[in-house]
PDB file of N, CA and C in Angstrom:
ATOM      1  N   UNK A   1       0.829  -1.195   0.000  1.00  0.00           N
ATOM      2  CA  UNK A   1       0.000   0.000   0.000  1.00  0.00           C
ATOM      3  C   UNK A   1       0.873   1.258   0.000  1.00  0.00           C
ATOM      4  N   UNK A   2       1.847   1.111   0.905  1.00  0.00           N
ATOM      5  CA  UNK A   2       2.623   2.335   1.181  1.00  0.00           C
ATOM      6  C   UNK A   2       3.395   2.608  -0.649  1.00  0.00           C
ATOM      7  N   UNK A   3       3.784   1.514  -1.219  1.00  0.00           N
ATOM      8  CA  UNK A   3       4.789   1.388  -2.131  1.00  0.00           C
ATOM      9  C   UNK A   3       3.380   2.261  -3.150  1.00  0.00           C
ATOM     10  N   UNK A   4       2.601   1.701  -3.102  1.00  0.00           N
ATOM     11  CA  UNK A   4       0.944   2.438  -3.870  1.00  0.00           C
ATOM     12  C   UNK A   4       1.239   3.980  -3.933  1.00  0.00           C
ATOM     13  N   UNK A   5       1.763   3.998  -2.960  1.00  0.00           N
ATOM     14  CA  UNK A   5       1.049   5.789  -2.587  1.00  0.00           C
ATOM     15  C   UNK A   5       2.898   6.627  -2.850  1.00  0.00           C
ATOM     16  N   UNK A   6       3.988   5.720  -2.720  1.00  0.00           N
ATOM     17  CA  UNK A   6       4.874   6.568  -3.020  1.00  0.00           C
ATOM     18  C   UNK A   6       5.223   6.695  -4.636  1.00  0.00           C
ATOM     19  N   UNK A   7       5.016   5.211  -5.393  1.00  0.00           N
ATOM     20  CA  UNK A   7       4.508   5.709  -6.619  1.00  0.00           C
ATOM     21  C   UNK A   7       3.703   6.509  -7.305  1.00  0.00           C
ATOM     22  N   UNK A   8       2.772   6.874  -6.528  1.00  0.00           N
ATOM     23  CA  UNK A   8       1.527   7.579  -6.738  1.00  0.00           C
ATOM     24  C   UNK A   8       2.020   8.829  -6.717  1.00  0.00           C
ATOM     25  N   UNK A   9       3.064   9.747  -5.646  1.00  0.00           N
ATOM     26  CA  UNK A   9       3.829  10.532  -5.266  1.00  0.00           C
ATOM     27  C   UNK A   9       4.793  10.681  -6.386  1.00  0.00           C
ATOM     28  N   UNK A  10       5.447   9.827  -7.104  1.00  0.00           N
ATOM     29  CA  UNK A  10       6.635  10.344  -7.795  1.00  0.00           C
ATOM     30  C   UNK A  10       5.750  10.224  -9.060  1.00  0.00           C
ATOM     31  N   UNK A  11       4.571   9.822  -9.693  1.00  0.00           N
ATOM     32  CA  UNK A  11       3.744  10.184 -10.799  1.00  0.00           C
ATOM     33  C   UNK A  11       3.371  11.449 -11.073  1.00  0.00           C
ATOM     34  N   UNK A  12       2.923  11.992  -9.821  1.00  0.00           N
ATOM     35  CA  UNK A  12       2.517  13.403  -9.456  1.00  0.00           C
ATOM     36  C   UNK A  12       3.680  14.623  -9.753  1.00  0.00           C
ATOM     37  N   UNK A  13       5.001  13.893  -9.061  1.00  0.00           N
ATOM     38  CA  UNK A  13       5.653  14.963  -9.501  1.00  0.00           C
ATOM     39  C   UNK A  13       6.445  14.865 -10.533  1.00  0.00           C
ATOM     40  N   UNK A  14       6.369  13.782 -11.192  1.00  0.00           N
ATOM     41  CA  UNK A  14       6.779  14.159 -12.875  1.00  0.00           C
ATOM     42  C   UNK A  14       6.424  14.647 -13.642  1.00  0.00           C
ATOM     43  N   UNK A  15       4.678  14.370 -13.563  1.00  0.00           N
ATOM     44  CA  UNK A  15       3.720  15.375 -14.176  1.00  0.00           C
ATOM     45  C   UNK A  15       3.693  17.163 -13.580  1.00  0.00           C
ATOM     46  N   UNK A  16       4.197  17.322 -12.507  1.00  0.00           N
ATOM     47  CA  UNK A  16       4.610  18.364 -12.376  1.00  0.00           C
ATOM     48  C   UNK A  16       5.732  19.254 -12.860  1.00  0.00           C
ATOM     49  N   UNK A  17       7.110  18.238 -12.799  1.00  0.00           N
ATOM     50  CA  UNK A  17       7.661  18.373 -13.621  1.00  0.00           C
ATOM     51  C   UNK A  17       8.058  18.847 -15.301  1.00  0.00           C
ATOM     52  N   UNK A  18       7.198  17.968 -15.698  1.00  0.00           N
ATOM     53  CA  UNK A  18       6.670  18.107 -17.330  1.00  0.00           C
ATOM     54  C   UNK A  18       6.129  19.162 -17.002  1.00  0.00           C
ATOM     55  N   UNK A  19       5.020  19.763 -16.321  1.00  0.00           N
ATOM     56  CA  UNK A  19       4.280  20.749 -16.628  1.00  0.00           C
ATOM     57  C   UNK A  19       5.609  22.336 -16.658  1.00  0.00           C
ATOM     58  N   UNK A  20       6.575  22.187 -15.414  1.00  0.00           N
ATOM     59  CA  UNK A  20       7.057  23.211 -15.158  1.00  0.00           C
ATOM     60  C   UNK A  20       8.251  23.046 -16.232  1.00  0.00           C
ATOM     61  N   UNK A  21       8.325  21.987 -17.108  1.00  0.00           N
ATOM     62  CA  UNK A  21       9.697  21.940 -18.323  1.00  0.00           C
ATOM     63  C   UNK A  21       8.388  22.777 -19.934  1.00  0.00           C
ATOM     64  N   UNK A  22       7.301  22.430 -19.566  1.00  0.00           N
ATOM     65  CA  UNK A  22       6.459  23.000 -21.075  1.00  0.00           C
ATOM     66  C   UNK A  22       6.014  24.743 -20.436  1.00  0.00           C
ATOM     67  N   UNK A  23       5.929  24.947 -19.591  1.00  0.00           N
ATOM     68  CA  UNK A  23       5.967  26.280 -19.395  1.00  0.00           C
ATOM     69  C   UNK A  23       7.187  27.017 -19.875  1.00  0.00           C
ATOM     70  N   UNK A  24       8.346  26.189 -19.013  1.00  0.00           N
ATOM     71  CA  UNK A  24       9.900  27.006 -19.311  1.00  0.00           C
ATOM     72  C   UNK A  24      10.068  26.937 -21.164  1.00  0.00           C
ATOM     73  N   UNK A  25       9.519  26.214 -21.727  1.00  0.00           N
ATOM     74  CA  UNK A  25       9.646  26.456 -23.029  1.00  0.00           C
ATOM     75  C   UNK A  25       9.169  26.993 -24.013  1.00  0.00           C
ATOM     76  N   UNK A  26       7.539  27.908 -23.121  1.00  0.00           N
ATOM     77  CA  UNK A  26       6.963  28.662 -24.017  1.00  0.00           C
ATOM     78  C   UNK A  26       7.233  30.122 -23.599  1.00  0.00           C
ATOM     79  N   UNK A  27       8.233  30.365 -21.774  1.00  0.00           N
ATOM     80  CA  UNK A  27       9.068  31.650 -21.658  1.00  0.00           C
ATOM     81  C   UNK A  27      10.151  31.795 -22.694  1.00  0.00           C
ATOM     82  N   UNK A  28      10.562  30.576 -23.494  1.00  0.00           N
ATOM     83  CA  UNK A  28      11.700  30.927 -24.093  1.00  0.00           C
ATOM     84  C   UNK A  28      11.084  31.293 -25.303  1.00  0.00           C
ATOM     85  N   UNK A  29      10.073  30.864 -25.522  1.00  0.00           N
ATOM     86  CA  UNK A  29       9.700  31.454 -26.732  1.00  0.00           C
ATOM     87  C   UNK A  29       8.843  32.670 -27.036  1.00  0.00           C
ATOM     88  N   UNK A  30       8.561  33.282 -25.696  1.00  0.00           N
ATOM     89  CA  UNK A  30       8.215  34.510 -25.522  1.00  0.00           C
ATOM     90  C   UNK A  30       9.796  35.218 -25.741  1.00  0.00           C
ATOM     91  N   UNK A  31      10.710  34.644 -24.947  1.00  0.00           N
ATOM     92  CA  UNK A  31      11.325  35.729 -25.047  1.00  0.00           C
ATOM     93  C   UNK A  31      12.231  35.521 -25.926  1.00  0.00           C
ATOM     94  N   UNK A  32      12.506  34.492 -27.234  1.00  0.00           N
ATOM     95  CA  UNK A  32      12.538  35.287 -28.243  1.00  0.00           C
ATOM     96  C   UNK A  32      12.155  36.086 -29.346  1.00  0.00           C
ATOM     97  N   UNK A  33      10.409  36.074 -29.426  1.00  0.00           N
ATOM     98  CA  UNK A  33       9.906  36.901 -29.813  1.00  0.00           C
ATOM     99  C   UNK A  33      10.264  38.335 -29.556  1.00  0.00           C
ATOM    100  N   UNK A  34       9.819  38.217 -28.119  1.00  0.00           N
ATOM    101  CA  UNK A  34      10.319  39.471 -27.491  1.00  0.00           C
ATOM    102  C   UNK A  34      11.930  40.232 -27.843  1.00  0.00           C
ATOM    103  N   UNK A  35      13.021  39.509 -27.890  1.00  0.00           N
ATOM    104  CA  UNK A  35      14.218  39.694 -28.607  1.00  0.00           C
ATOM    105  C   UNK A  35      14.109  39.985 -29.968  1.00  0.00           C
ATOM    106  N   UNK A  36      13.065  39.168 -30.466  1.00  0.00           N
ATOM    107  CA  UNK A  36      12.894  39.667 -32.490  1.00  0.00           C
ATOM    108  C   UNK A  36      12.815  41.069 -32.409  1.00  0.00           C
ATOM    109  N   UNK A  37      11.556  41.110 -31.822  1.00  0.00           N
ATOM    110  CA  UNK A  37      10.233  42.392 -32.046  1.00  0.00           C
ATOM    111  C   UNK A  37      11.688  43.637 -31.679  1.00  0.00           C
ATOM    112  N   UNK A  38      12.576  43.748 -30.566  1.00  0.00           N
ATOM    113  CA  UNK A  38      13.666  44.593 -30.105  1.00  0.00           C
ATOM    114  C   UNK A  38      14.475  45.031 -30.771  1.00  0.00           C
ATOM    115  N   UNK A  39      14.993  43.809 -31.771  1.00  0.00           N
ATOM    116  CA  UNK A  39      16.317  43.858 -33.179  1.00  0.00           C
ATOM    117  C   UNK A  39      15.270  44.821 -34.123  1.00  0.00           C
ATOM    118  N   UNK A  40      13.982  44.719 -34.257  1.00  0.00           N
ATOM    119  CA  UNK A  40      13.534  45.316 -35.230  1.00  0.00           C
ATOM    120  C   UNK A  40      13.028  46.640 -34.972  1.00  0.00           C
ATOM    121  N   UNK A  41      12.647  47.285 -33.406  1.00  0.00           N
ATOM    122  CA  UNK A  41      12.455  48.426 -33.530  1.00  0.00           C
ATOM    123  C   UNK A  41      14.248  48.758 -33.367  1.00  0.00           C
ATOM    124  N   UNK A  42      15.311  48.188 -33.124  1.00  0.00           N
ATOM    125  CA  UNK A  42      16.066  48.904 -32.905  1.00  0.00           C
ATOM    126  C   UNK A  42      16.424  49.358 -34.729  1.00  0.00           C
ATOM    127  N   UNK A  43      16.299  48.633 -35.491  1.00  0.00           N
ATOM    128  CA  UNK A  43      16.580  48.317 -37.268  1.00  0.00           C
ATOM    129  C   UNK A  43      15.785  50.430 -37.084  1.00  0.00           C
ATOM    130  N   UNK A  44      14.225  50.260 -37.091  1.00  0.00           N
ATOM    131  CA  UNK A  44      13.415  50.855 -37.261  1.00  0.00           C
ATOM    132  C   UNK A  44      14.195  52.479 -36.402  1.00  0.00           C
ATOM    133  N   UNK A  45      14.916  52.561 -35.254  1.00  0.00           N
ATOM    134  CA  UNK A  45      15.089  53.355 -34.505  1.00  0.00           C
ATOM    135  C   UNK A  45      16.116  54.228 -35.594  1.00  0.00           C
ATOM    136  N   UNK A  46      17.040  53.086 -36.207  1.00  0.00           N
ATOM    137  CA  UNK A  46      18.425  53.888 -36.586  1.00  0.00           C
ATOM    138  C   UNK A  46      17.943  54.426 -37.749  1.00  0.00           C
ATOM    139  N   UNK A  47      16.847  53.581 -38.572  1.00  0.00           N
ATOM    140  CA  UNK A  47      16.589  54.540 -39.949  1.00  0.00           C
ATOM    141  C   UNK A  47      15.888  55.975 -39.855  1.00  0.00           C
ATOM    142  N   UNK A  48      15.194  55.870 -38.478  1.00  0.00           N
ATOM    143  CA  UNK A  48      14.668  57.318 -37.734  1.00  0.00           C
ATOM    144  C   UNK A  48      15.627  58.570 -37.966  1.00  0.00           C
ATOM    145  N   UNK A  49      16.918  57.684 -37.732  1.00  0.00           N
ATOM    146  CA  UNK A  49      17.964  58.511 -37.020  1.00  0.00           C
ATOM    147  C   UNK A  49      18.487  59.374 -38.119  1.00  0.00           C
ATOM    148  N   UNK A  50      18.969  58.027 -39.040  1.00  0.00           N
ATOM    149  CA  UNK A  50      19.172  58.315 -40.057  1.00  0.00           C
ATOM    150  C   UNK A  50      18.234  59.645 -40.879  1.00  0.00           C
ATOM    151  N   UNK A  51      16.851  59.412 -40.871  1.00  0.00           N
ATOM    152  CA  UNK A  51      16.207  60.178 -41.104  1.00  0.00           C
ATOM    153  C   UNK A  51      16.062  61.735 -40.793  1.00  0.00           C
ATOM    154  N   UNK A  52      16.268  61.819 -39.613  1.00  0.00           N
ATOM    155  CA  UNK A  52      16.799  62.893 -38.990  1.00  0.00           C
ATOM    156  C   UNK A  52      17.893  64.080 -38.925  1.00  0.00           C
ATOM    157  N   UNK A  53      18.866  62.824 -39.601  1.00  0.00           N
ATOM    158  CA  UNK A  53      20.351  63.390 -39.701  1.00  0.00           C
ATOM    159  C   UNK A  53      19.507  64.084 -41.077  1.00  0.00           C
ATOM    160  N   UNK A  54      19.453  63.704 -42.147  1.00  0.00           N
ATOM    161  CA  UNK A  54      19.031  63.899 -43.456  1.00  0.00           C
ATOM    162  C   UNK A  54      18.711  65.515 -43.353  1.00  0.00           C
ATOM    163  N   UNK A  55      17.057  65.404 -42.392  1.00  0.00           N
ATOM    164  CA  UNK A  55      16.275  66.105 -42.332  1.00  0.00           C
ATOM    165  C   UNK A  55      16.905  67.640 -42.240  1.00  0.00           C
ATOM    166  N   UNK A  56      18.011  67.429 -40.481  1.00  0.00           N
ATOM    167  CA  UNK A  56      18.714  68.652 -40.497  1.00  0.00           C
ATOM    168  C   UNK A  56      19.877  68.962 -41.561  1.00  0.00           C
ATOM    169  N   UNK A  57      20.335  68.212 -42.520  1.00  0.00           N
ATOM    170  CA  UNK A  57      20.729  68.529 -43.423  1.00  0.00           C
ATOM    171  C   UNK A  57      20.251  70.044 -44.549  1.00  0.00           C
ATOM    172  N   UNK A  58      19.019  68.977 -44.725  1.00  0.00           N
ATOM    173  CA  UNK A  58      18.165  69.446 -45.452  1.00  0.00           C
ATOM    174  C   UNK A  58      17.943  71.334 -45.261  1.00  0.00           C
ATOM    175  N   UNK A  59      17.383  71.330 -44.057  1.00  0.00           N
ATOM    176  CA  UNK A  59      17.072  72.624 -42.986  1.00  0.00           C
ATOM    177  C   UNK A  59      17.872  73.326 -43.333  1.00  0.00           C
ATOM    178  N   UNK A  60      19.610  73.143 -43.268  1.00  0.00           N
ATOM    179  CA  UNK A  60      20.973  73.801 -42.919  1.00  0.00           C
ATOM    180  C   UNK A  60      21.037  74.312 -44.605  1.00  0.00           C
ATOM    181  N   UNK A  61      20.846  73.468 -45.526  1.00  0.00           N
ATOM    182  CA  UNK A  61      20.493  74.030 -46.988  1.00  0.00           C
ATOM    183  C   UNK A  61      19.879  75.198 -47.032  1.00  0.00           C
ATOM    184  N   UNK A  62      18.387  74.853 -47.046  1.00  0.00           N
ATOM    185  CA  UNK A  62      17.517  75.750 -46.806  1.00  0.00           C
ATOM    186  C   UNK A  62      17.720  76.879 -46.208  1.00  0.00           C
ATOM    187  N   UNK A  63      18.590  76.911 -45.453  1.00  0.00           N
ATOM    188  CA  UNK A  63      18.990  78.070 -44.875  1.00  0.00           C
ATOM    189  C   UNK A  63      19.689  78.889 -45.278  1.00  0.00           C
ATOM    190  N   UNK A  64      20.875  78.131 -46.034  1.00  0.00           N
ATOM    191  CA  UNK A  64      21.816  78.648 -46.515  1.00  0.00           C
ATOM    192  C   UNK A  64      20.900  79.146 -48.433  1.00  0.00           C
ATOM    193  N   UNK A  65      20.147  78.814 -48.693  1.00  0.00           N
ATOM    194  CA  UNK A  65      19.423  79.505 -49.752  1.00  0.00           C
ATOM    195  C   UNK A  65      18.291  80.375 -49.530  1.00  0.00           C
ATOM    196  N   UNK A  66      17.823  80.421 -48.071  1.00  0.00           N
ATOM    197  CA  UNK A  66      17.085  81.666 -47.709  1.00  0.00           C
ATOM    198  C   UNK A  66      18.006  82.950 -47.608  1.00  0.00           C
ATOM    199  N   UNK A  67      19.033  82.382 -47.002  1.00  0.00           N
ATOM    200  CA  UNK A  67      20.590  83.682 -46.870  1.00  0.00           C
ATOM    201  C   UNK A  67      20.268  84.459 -47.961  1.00  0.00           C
ATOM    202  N   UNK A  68      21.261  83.095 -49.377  1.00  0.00           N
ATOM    203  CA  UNK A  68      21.047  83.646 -50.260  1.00  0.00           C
ATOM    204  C   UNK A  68      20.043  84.393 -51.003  1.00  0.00           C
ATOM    205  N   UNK A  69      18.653  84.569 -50.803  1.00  0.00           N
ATOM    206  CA  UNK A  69      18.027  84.600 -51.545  1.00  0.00           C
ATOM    207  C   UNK A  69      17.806  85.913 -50.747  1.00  0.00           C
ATOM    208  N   UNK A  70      17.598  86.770 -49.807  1.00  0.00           N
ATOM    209  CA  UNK A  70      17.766  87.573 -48.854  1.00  0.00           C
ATOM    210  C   UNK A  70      18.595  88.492 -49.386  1.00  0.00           C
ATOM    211  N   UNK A  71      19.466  87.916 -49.797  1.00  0.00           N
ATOM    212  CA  UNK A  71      21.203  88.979 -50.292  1.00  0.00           C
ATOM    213  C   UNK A  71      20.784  89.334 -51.664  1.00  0.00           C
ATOM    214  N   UNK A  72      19.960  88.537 -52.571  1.00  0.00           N
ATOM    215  CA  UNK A  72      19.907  88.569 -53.657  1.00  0.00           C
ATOM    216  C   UNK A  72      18.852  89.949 -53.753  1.00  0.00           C
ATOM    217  N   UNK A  73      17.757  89.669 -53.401  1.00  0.00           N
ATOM    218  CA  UNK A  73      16.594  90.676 -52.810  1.00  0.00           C
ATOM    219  C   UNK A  73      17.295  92.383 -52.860  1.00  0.00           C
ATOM    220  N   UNK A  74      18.081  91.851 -51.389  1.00  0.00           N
ATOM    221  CA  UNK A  74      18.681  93.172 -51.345  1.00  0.00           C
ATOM    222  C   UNK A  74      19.444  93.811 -52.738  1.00  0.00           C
ATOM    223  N   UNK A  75      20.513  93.152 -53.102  1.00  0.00           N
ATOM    224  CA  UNK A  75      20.805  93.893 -54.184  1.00  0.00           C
ATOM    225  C   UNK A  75      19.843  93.988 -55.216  1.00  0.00           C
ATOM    226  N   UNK A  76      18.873  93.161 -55.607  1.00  0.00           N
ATOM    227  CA  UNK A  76      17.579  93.842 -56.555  1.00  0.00           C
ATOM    228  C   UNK A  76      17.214  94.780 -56.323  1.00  0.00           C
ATOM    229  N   UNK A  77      17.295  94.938 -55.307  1.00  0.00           N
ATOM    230  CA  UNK A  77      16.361  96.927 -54.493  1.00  0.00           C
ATOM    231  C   UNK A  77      17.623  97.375 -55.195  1.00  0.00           C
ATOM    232  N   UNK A  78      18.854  97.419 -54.950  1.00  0.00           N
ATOM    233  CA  UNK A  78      19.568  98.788 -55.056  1.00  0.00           C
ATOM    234  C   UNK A  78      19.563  98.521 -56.789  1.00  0.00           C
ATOM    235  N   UNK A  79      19.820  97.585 -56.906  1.00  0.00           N
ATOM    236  CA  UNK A  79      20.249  97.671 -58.950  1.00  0.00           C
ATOM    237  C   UNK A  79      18.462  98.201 -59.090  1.00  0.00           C
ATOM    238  N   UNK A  80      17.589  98.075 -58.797  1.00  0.00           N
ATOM    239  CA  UNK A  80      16.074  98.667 -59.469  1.00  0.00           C
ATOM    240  C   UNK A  80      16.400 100.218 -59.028  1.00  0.00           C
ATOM    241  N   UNK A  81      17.032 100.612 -58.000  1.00  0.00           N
ATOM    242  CA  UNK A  81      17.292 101.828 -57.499  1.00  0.00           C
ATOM    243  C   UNK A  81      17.781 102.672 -58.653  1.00  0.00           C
ATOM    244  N   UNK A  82      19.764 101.883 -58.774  1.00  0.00           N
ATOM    245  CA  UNK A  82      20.381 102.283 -59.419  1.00  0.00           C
ATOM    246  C   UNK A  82      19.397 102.670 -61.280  1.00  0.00           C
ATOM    247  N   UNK A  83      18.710 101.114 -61.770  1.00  0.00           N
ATOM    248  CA  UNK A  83      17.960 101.595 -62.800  1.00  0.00           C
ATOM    249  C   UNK A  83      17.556 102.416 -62.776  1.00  0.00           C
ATOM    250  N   UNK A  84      16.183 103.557 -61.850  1.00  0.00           N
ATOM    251  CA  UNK A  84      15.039 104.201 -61.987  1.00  0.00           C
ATOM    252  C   UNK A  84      16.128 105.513 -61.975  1.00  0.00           C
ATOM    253  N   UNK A  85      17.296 105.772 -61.438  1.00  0.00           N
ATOM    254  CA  UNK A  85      17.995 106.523 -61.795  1.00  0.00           C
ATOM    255  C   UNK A  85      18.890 106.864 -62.882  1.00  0.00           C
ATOM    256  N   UNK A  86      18.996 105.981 -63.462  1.00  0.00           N
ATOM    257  CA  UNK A  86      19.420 106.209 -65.215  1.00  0.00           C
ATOM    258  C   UNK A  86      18.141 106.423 -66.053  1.00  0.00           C
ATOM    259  N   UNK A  87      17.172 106.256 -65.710  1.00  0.00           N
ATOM    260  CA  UNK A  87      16.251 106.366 -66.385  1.00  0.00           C
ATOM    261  C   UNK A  87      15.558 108.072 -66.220  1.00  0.00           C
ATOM    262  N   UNK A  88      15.970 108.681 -65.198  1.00  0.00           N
ATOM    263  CA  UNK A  88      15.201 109.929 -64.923  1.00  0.00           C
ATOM    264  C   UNK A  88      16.848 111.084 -65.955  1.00  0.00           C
TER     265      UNK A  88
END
């Protein structure tokens, strides 16, 4: 009887066992999902970055052709100046 019940005991905890080895194997497969999904916002982070760098590129242009275009302006006033005075 006793031999009944300590078999009965080590059935129990193999099946416990098993249970706590099929859990540990669907944390691992959480967490390499979880590791995928990470590689890919990090992929996603740098083309941001990248994006960014671009962007203030872009800006620092723009700027440098608002300058210009500012300077250009100005001397149109004085050469339309200088014109309306050859003309009188």
């Amino acid at each position: 009887m006793r031999l009944a019940d300590r078999v009965q005991v080590n059935v129990n905890n193999i099946a416990s066992l098993a249970r706590q080895i099929q859990r540990g194997s669907r944390s691992s497969e959480v967490l390499m999902h979880a590791a995928r999904n990470f590689a890919q916002q990090e992929h996603g982070i740098e083309m941001i970055e990248s994006n960014l760098k671009k962007l203030a590129l872009i800006a620092t242009h723009l700027e440098y052709q608002m300058d210009s275009i500012d300077k250009s302006s100005i001397i149109l006033e004085e050469v339309m100046e200088q014109v309306r005075s050859m003309q009188r």
